[in-house]
Protein backbone atom coordinates (compact mmCIF):
# COMPACT_ATOMS: atom_id res chain seq x y z
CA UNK A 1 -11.33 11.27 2.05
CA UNK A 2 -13.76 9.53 -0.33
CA UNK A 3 -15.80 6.86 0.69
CA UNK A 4 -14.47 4.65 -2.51
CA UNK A 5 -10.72 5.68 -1.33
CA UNK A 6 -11.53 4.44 1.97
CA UNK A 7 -12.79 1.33 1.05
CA UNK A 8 -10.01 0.51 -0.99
CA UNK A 9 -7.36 1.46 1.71
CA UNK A 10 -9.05 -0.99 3.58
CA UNK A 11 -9.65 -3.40 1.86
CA UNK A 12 -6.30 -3.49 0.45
CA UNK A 13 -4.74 -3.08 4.26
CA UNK A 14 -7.22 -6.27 5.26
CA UNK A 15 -5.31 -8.26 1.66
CA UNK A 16 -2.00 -6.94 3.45
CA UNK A 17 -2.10 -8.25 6.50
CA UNK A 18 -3.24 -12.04 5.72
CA UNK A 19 -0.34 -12.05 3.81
CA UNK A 20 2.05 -10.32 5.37
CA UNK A 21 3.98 -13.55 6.97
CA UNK A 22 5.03 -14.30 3.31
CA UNK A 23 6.19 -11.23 2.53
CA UNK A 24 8.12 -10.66 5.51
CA UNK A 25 10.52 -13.46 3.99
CA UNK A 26 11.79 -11.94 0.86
CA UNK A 27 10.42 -8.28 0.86
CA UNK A 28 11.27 -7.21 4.33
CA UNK A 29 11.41 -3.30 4.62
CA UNK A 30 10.43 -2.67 0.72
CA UNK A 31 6.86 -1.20 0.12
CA UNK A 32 3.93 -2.89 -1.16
CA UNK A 33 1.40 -0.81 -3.69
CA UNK A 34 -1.69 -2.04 -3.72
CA UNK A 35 -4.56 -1.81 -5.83
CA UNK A 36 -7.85 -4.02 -5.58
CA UNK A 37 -6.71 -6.32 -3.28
CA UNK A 38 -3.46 -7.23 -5.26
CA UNK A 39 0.14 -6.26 -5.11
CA UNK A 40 0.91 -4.38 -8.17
CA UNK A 41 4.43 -3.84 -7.44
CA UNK A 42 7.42 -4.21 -4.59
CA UNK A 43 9.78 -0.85 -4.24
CA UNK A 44 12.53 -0.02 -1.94
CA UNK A 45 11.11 3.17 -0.73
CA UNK A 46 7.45 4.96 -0.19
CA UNK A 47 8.66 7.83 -2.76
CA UNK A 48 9.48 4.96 -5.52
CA UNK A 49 5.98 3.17 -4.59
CA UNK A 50 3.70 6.39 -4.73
CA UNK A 51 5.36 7.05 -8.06
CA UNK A 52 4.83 3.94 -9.51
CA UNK A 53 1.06 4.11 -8.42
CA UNK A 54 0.45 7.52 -9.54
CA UNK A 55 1.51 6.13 -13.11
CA UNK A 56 -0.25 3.28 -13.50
CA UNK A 57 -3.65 4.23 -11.50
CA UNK A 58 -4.58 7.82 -13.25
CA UNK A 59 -7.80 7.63 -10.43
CA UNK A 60 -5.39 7.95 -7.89
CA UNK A 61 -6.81 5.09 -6.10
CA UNK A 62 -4.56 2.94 -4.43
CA UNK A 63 -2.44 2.20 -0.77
CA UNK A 64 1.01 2.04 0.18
CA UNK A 65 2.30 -0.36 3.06
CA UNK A 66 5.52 -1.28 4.10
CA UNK A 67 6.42 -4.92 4.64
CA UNK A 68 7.85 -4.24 8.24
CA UNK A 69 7.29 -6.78 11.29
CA UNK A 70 5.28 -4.33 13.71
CA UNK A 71 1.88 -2.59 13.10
CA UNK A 72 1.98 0.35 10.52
CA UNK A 73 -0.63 3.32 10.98
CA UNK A 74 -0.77 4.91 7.61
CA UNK A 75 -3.66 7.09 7.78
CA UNK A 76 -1.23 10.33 8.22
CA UNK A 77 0.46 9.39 5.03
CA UNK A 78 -3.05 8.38 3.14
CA UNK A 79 -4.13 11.83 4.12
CA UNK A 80 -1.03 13.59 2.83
CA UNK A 81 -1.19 11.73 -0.38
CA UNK A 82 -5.02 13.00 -1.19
C-alpha cells in the first residue's frame, strides 16, 4: 500500500469516527465513501460505494466505512481493493 493511500485511509477513518454518533441516526448500516476528510456520498452497500468512488476519484484514492455501531477493521477490504 502507498504511503499517500495510507494516509488518506487514515485520515479519513480518524474524520469517520468523530462523527460517527451523527451518522448512526439516519445512515445506520449504509456505507460512507470518503475522500479528504469528507463524505462524498452515502450507499446501501460496499459494492454500490466502491463503484461510486472508482468513478468519481480516477486516482483511486479513497476509503469505504460502514456506519455500523461496533468497531470496523477494514484493512482486509483496503487491501483487496488495491
Amino acid at each position: 500500500m502507498t504511503t499517500e493511500r495510507q494516509i488518506e485511509i487514515d485520515n479519513n477513518f480518524d474524520f469517520f469516527q468523530r462523527r460517527l454518533s451523527t451518522l448512526l441516526k439516519d445512515h445506520h448500516g449504509e456505507f460512507a465513501l470518503l475522500k479528504n476528510k469528507r463524505i462524498a456520498g452515502l450507499y446501501p452497500g460496499p459494492g454500490e460505494a466502491y463503484r461510486a468512488g472508482l468513478a468519481l476519484f480516477p486516482d483511486e484514492i479513497f476509503s469505504i466505512q460502514e456506519i455500523e455501531d461496533r468497531p470496523a477493521e477494514m484493512g482486509l477490504i483496503s487491501f483487496a481493493l488495491d
